[in-house]
PDB file of N, CA and C in Angstrom:
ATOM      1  N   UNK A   1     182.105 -32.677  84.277  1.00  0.00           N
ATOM      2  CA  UNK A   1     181.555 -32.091  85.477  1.00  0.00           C
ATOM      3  C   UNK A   1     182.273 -32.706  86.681  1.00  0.00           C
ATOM      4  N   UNK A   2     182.816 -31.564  87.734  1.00  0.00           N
ATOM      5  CA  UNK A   2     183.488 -32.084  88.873  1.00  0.00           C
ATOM      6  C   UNK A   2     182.605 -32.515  90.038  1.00  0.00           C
ATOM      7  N   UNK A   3     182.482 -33.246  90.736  1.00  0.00           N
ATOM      8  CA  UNK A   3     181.741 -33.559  92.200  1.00  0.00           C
ATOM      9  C   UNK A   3     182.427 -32.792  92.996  1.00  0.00           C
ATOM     10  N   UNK A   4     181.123 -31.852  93.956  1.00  0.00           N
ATOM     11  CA  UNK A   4     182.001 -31.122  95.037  1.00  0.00           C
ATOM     12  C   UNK A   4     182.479 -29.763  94.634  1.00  0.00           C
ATOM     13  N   UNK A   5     182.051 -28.953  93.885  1.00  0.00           N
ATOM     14  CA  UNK A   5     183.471 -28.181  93.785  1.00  0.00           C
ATOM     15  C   UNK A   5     182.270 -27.426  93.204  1.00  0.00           C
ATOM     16  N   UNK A   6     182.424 -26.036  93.500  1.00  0.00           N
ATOM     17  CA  UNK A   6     181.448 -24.637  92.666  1.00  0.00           C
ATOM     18  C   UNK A   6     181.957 -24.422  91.574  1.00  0.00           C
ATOM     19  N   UNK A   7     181.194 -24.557  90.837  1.00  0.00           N
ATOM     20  CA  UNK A   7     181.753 -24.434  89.127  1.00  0.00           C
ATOM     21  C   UNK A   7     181.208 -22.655  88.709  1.00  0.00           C
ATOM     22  N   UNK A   8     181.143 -22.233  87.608  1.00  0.00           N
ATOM     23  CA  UNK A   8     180.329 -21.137  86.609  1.00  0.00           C
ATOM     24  C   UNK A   8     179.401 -21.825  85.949  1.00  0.00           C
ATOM     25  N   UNK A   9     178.515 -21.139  85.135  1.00  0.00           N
ATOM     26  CA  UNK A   9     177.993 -21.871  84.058  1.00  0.00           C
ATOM     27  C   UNK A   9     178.833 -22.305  82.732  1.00  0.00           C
ATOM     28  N   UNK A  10     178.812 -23.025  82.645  1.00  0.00           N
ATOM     29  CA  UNK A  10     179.906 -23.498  80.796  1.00  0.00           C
ATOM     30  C   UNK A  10     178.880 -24.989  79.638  1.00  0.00           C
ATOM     31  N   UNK A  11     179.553 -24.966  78.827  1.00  0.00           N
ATOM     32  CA  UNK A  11     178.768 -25.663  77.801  1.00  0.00           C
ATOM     33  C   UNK A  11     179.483 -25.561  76.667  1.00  0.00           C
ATOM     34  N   UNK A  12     178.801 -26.232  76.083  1.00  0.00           N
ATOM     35  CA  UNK A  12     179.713 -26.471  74.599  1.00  0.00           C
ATOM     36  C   UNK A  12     178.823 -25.768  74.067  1.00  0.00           C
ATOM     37  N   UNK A  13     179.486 -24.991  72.678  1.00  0.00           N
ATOM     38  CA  UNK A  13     178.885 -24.204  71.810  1.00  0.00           C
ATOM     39  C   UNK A  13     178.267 -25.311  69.875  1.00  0.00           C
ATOM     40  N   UNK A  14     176.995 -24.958  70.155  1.00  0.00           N
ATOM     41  CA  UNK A  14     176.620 -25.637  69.114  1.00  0.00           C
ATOM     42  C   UNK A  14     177.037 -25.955  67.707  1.00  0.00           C
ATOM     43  N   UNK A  15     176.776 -26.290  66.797  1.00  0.00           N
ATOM     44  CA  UNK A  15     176.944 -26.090  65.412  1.00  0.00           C
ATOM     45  C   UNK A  15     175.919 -24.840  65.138  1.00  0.00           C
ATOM     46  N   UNK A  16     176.669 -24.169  64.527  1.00  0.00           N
ATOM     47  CA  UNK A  16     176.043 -22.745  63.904  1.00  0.00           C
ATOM     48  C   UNK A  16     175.398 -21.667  65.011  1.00  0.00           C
ATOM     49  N   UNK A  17     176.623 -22.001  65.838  1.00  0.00           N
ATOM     50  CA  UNK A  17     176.000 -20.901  67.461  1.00  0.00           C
ATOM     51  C   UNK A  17     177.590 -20.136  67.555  1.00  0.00           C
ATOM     52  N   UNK A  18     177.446 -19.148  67.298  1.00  0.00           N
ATOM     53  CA  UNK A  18     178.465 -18.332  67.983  1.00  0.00           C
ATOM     54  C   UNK A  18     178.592 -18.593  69.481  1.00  0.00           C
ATOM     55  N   UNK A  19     179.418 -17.905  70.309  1.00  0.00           N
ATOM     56  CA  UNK A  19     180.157 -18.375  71.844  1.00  0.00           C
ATOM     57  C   UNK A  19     179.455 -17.537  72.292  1.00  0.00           C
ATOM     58  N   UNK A  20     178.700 -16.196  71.779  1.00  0.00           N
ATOM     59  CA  UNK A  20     177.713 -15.305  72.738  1.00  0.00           C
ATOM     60  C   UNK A  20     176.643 -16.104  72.804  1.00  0.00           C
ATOM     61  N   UNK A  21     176.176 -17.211  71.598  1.00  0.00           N
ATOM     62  CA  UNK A  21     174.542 -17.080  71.347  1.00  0.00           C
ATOM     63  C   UNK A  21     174.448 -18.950  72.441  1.00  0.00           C
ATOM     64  N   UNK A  22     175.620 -18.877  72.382  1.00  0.00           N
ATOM     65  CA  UNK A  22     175.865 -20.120  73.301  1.00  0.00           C
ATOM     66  C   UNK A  22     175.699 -20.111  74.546  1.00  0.00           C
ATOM     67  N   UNK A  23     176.181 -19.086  75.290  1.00  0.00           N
ATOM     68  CA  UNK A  23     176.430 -18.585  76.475  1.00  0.00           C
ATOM     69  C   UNK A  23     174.749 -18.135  77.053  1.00  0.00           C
ATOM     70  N   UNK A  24     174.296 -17.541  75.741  1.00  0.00           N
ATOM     71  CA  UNK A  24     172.817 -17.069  76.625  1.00  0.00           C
ATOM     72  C   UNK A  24     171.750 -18.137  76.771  1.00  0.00           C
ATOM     73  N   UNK A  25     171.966 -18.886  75.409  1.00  0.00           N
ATOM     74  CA  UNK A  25     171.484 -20.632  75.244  1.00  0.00           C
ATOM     75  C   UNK A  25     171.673 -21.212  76.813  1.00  0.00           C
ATOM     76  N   UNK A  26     173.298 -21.346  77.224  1.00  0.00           N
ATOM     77  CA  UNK A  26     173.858 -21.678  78.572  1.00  0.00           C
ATOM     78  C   UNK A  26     173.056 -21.593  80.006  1.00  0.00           C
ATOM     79  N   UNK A  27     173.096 -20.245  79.972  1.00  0.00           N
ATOM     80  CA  UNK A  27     172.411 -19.250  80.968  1.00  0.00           C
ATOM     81  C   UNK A  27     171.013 -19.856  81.392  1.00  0.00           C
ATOM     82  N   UNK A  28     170.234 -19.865  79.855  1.00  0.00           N
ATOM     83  CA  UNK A  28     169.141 -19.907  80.271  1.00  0.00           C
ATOM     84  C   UNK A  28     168.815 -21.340  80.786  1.00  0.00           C
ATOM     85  N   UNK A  29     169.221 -22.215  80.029  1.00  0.00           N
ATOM     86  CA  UNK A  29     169.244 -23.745  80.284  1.00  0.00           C
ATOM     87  C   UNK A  29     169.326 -24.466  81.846  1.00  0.00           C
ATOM     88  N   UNK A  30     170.849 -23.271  82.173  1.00  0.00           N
ATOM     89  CA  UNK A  30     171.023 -23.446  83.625  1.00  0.00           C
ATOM     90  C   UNK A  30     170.795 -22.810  84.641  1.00  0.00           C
ATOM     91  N   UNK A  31     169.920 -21.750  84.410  1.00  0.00           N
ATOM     92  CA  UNK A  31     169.717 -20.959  85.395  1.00  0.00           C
ATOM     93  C   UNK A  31     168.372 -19.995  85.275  1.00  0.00           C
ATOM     94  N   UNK A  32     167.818 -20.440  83.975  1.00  0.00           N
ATOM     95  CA  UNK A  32     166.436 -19.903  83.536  1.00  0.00           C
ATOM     96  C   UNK A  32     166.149 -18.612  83.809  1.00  0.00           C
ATOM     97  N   UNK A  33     167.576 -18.088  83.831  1.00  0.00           N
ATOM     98  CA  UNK A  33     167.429 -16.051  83.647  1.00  0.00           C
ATOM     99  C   UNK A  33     168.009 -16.253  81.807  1.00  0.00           C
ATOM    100  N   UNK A  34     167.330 -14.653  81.739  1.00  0.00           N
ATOM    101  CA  UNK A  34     167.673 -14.110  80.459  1.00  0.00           C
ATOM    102  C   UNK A  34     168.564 -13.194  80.241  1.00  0.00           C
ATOM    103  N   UNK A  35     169.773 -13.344  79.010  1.00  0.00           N
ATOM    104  CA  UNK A  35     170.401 -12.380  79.459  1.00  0.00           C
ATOM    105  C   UNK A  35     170.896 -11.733  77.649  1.00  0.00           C
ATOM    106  N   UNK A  36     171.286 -10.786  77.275  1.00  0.00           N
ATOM    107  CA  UNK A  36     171.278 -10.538  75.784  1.00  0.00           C
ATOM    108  C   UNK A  36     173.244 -10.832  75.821  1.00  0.00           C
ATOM    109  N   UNK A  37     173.089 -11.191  74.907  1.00  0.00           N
ATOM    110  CA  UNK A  37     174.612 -11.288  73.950  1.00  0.00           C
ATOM    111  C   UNK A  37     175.458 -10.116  73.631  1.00  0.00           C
ATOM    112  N   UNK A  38     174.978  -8.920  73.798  1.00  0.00           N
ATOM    113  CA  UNK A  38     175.365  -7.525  73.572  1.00  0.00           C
ATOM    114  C   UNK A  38     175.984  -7.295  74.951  1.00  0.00           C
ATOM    115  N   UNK A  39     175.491  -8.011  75.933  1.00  0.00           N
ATOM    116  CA  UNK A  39     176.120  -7.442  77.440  1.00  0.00           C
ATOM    117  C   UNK A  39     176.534  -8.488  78.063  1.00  0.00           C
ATOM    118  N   UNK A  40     177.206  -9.306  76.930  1.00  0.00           N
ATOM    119  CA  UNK A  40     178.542  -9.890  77.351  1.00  0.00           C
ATOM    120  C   UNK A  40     179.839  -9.273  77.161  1.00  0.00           C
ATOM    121  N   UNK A  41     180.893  -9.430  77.993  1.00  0.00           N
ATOM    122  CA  UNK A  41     182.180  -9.054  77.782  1.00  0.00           C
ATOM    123  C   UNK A  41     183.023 -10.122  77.813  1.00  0.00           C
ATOM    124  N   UNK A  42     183.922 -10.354  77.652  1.00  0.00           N
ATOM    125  CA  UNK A  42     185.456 -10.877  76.723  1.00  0.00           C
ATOM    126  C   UNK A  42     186.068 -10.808  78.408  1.00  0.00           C
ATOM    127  N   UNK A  43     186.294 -11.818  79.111  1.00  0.00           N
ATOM    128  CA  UNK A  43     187.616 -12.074  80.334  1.00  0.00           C
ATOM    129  C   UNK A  43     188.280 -12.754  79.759  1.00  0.00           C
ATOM    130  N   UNK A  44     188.662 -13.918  78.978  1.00  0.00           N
ATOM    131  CA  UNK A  44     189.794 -14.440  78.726  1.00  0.00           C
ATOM    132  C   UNK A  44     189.326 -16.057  78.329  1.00  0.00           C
ATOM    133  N   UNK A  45     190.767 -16.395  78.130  1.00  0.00           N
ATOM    134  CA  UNK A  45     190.916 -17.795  77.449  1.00  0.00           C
ATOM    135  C   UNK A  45     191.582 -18.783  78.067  1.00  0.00           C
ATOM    136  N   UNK A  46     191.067 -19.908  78.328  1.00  0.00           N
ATOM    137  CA  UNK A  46     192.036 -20.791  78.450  1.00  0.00           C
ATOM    138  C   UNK A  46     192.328 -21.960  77.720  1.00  0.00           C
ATOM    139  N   UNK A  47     193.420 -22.263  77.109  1.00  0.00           N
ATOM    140  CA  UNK A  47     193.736 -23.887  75.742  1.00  0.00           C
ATOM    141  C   UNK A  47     193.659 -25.403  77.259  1.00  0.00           C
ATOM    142  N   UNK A  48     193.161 -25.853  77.272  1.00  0.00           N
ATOM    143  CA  UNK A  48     193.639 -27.393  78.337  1.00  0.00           C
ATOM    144  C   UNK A  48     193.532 -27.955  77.395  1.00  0.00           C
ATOM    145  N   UNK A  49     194.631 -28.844  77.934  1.00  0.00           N
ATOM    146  CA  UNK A  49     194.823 -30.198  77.212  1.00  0.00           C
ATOM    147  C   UNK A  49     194.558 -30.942  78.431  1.00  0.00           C
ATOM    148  N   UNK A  50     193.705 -31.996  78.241  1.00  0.00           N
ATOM    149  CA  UNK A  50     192.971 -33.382  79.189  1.00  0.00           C
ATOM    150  C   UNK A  50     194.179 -34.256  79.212  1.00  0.00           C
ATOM    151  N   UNK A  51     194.202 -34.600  77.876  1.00  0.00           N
ATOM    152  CA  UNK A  51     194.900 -35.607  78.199  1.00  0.00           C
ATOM    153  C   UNK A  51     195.449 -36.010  75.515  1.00  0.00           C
ATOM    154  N   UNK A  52     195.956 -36.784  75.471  1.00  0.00           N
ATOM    155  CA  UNK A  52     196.759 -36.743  74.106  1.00  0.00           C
ATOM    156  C   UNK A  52     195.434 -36.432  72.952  1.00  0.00           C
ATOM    157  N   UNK A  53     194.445 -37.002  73.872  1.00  0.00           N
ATOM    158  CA  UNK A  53     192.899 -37.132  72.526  1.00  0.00           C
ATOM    159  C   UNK A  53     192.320 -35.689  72.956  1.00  0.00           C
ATOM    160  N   UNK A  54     192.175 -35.108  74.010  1.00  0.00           N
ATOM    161  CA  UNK A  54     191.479 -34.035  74.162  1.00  0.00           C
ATOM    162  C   UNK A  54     191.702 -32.760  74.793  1.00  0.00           C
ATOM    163  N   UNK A  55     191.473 -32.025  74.036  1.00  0.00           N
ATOM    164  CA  UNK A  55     191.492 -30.564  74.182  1.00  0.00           C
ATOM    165  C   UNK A  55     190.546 -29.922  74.343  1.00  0.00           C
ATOM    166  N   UNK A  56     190.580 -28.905  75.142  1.00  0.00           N
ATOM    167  CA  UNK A  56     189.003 -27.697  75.191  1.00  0.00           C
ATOM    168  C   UNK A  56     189.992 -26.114  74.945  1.00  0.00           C
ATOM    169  N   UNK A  57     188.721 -25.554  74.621  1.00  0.00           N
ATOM    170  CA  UNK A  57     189.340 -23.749  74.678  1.00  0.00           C
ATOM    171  C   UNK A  57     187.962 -23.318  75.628  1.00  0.00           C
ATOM    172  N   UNK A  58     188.829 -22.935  76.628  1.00  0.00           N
ATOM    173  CA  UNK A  58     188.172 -22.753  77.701  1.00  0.00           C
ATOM    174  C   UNK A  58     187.380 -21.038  77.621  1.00  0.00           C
ATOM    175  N   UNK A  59     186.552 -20.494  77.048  1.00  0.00           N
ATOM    176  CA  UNK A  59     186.287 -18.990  77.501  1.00  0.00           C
ATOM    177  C   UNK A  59     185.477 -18.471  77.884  1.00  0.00           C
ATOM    178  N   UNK A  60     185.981 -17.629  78.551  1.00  0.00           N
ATOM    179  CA  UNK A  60     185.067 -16.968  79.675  1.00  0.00           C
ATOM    180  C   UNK A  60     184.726 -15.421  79.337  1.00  0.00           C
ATOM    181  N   UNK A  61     183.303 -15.417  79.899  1.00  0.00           N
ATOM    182  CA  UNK A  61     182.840 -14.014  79.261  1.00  0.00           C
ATOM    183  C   UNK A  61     181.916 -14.080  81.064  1.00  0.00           C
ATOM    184  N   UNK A  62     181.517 -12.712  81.074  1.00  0.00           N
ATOM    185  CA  UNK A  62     180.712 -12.177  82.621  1.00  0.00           C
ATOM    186  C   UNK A  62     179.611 -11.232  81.961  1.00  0.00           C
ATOM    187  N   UNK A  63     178.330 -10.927  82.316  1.00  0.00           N
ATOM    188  CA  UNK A  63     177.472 -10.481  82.176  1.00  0.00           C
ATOM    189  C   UNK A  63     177.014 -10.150  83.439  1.00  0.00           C
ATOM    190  N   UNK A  64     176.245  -8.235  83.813  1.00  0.00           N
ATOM    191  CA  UNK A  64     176.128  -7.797  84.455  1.00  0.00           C
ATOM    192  C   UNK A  64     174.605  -7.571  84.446  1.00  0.00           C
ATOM    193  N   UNK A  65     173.900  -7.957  83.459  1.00  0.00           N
ATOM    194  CA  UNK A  65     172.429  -7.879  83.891  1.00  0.00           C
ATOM    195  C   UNK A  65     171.884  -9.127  82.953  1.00  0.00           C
ATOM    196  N   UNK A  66     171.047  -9.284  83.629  1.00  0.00           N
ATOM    197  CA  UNK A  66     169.737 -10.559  83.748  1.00  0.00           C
ATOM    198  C   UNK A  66     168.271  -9.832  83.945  1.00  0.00           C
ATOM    199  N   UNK A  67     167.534 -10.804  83.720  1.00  0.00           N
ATOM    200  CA  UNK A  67     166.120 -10.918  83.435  1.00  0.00           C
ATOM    201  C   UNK A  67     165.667 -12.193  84.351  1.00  0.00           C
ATOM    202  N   UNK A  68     164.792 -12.552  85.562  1.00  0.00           N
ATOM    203  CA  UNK A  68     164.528 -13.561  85.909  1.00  0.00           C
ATOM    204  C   UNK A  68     165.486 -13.537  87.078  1.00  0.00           C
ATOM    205  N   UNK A  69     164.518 -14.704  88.200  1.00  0.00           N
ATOM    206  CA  UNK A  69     165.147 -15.373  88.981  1.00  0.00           C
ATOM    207  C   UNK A  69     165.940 -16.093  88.900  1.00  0.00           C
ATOM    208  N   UNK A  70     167.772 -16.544  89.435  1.00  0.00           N
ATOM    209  CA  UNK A  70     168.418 -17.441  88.995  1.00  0.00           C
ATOM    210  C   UNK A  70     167.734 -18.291  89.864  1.00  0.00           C
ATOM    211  N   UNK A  71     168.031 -20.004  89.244  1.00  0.00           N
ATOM    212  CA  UNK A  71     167.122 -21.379  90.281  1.00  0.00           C
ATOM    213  C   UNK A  71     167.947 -22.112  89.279  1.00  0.00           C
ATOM    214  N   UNK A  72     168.408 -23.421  90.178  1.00  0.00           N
ATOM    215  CA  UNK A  72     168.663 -24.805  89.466  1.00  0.00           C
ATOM    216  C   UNK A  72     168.140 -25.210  88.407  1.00  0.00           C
ATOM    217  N   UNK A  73     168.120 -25.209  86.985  1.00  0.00           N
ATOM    218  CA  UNK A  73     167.224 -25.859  85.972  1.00  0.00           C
ATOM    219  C   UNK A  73     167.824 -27.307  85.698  1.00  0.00           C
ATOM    220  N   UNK A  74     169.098 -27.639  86.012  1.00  0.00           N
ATOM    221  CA  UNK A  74     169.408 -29.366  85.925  1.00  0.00           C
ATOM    222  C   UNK A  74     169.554 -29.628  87.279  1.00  0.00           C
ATOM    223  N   UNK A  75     168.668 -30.220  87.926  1.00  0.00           N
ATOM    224  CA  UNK A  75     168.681 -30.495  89.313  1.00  0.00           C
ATOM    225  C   UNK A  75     169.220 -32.200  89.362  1.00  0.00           C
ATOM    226  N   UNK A  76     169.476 -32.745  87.729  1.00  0.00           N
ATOM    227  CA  UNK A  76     170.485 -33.772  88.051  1.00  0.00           C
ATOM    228  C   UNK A  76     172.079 -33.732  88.131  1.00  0.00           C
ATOM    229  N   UNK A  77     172.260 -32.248  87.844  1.00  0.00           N
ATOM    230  CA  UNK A  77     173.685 -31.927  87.781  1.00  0.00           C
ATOM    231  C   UNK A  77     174.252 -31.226  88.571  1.00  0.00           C
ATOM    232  N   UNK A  78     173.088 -30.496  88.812  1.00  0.00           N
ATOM    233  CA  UNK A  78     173.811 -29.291  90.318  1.00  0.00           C
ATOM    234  C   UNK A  78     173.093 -29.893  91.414  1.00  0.00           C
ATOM    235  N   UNK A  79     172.872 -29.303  92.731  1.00  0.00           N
ATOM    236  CA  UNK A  79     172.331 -29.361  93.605  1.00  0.00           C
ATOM    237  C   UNK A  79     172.571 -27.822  94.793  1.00  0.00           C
ATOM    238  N   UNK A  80     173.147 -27.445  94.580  1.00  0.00           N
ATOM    239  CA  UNK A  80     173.109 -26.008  95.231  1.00  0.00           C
ATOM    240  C   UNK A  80     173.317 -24.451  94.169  1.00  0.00           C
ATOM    241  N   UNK A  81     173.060 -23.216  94.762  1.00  0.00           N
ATOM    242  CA  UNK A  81     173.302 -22.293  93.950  1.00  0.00           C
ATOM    243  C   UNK A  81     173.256 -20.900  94.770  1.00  0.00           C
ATOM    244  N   UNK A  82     174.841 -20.758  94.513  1.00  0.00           N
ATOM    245  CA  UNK A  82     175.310 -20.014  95.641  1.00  0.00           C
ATOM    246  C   UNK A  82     176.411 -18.334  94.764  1.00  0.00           C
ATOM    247  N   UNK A  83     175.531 -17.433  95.334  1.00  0.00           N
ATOM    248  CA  UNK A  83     175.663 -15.889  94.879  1.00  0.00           C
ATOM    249  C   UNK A  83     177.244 -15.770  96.304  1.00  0.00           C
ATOM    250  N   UNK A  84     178.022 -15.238  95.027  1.00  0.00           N
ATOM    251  CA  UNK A  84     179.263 -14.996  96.684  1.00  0.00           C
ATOM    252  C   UNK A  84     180.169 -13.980  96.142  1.00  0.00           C
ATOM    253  N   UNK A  85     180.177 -12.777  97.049  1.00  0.00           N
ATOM    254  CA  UNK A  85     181.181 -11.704  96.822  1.00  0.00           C
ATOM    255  C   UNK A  85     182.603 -11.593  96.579  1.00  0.00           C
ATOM    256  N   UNK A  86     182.802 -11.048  95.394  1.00  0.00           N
ATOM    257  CA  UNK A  86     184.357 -11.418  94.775  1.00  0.00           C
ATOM    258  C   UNK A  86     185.334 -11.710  96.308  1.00  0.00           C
ATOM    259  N   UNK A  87     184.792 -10.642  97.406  1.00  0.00           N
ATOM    260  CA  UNK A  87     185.885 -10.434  98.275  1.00  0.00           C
ATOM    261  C   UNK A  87     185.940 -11.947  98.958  1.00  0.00           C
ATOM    262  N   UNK A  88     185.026 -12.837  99.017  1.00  0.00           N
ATOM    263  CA  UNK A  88     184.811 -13.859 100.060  1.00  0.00           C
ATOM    264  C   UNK A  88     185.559 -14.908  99.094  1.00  0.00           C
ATOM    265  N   UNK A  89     186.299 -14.820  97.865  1.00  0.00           N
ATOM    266  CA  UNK A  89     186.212 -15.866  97.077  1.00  0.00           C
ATOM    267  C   UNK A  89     187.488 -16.432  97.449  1.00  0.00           C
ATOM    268  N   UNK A  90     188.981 -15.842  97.847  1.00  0.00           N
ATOM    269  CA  UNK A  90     189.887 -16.513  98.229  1.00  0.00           C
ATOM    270  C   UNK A  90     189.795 -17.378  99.558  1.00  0.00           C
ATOM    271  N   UNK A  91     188.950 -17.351  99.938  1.00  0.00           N
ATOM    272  CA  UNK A  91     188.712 -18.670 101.361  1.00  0.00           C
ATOM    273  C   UNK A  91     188.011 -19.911 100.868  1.00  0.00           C
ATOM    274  N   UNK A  92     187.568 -19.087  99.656  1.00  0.00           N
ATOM    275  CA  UNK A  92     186.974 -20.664  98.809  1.00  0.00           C
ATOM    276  C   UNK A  92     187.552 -21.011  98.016  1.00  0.00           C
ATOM    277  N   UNK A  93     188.935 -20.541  97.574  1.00  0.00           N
ATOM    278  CA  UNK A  93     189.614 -21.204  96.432  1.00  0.00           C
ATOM    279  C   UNK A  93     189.681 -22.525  96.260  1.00  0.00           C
ATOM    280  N   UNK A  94     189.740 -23.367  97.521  1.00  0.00           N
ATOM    281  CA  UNK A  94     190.409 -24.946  97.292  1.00  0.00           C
ATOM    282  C   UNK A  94     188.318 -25.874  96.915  1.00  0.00           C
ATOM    283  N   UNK A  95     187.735 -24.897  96.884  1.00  0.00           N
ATOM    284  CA  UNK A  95     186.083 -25.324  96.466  1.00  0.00           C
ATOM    285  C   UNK A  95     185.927 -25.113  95.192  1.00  0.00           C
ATOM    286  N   UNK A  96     186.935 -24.352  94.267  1.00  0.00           N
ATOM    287  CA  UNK A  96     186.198 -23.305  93.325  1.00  0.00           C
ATOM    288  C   UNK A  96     187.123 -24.994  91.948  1.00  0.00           C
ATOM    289  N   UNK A  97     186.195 -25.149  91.061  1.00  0.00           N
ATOM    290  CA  UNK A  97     187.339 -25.353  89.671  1.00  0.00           C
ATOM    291  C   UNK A  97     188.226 -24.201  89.604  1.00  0.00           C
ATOM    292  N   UNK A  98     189.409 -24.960  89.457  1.00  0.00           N
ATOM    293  CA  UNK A  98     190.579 -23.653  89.365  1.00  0.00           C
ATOM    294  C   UNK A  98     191.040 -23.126  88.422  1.00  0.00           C
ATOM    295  N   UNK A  99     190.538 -23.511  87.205  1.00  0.00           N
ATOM    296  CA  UNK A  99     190.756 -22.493  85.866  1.00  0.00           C
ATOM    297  C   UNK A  99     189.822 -21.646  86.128  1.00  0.00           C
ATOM    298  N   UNK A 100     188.584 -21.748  86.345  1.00  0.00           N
ATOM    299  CA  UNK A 100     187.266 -20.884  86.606  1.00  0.00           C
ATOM    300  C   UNK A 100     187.656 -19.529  87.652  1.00  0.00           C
ATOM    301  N   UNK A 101     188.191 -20.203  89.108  1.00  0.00           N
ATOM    302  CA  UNK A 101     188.870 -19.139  90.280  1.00  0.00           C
ATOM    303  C   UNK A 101     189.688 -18.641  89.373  1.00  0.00           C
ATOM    304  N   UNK A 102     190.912 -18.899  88.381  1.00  0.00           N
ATOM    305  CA  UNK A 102     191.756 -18.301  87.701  1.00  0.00           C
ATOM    306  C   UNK A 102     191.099 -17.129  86.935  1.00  0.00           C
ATOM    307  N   UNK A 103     189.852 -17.397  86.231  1.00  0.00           N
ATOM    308  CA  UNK A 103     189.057 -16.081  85.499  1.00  0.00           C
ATOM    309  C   UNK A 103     188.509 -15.465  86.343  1.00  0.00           C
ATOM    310  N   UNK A 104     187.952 -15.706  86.888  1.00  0.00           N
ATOM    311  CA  UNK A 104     187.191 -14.829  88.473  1.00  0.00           C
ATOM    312  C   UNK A 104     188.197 -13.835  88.827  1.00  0.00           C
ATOM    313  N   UNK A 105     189.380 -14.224  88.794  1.00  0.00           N
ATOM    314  CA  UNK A 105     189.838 -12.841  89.676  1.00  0.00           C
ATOM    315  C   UNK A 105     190.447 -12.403  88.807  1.00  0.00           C
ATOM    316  N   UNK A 106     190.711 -12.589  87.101  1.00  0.00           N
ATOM    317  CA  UNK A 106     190.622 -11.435  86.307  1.00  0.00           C
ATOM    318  C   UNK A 106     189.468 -10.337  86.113  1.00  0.00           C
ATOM    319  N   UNK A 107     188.581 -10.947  86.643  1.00  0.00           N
ATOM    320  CA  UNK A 107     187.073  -9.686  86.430  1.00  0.00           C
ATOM    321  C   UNK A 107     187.820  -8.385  86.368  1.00  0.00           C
ATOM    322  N   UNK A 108     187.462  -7.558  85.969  1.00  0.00           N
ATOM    323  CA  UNK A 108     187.411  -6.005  85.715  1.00  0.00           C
ATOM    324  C   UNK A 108     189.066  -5.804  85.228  1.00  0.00           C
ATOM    325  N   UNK A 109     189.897  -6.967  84.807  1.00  0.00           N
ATOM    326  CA  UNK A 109     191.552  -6.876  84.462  1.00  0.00           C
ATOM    327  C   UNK A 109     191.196  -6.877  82.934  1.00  0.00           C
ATOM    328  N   UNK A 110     192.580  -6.039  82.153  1.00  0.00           N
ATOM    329  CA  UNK A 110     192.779  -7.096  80.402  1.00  0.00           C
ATOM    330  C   UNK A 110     192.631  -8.197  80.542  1.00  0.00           C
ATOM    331  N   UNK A 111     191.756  -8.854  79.351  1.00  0.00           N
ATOM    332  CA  UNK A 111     191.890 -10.000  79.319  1.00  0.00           C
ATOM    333  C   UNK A 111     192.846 -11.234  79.379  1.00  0.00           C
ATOM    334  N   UNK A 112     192.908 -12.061  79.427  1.00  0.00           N
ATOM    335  CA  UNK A 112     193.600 -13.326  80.199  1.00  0.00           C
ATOM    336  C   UNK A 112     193.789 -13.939  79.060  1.00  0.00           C
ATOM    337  N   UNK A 113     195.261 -15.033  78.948  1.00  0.00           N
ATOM    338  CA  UNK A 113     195.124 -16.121  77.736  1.00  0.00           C
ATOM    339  C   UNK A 113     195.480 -17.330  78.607  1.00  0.00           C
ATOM    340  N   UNK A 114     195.740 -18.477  78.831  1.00  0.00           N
ATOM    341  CA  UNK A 114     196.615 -19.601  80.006  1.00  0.00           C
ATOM    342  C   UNK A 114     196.468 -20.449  79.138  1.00  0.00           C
ATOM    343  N   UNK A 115     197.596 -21.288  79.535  1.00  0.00           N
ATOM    344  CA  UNK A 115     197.532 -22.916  78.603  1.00  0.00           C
ATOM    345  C   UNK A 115     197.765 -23.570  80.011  1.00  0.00           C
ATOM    346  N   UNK A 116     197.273 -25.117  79.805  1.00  0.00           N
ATOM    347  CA  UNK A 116     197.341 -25.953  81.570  1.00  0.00           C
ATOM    348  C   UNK A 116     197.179 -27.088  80.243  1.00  0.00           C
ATOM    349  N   UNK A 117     197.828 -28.287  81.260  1.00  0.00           N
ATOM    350  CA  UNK A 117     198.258 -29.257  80.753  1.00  0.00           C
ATOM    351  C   UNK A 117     199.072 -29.784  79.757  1.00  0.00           C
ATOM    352  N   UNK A 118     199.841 -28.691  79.441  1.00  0.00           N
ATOM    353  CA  UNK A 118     201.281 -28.779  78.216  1.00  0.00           C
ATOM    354  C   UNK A 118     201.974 -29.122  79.511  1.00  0.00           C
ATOM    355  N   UNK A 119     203.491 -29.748  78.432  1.00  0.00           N
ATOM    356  CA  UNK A 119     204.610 -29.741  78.881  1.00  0.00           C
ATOM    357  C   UNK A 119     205.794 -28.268  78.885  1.00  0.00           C
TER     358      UNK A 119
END
């Protein structure tokens, strides 16, 4: 988790959780809306490498309907929660995690693949 900086929701996917059933697990955890696994879609991938011990596969999926008010549910991890129009998002780029801004403005594109932190 970065200090400062507007993230998405993300999480690690359980043992014996698919990446949809994770994501709504995610959702709800952090934002205590409901949302079904059927009305997720596929934006893309990203491989990072951290550093020689660690790797993530970064993916990103967007969902267009919810159930519930979104609200802070880890109020030791976040502290704000902020709705912002695709169009307003390049003045916030240097705020945004930038693999995250990188999927954001694939929305409504083919999906995405990126590798960050290779040589």
């Amino acid at each position: 988790m970065l200090a400062n900086v507007w993230d998405c929701i993300s999480g690690h996917v359980e043992a014996q959780e698919t990446v949809r059933q994770a994501m709504v697990r995610e959702v709800y955890e952090e934002l205590g809306i409901q949302i079904q696994a059927d009305d997720l879609e596929f934006v893309g991938l990203t491989h990072l490498r951290v550093d020689d011990e660690t790797t993530y596969y970064n993916i990103y999926l967007t969902c267009n309907r919810f159930v519930g008010t979104p609200q802070i549910m880890e109020t030791d991890k976040h502290d704000d929660l902020k709705w912002v129009n695709l169009s307003d998002l390049p003045a916030m780029a240097d705020e945004i995690v930038q693999n995250r801004y990188h999927a954001i403005q694939h929305l409504g594109q083919p999906p995405f693949y990126s590798e960050e932190g290779f040589a």
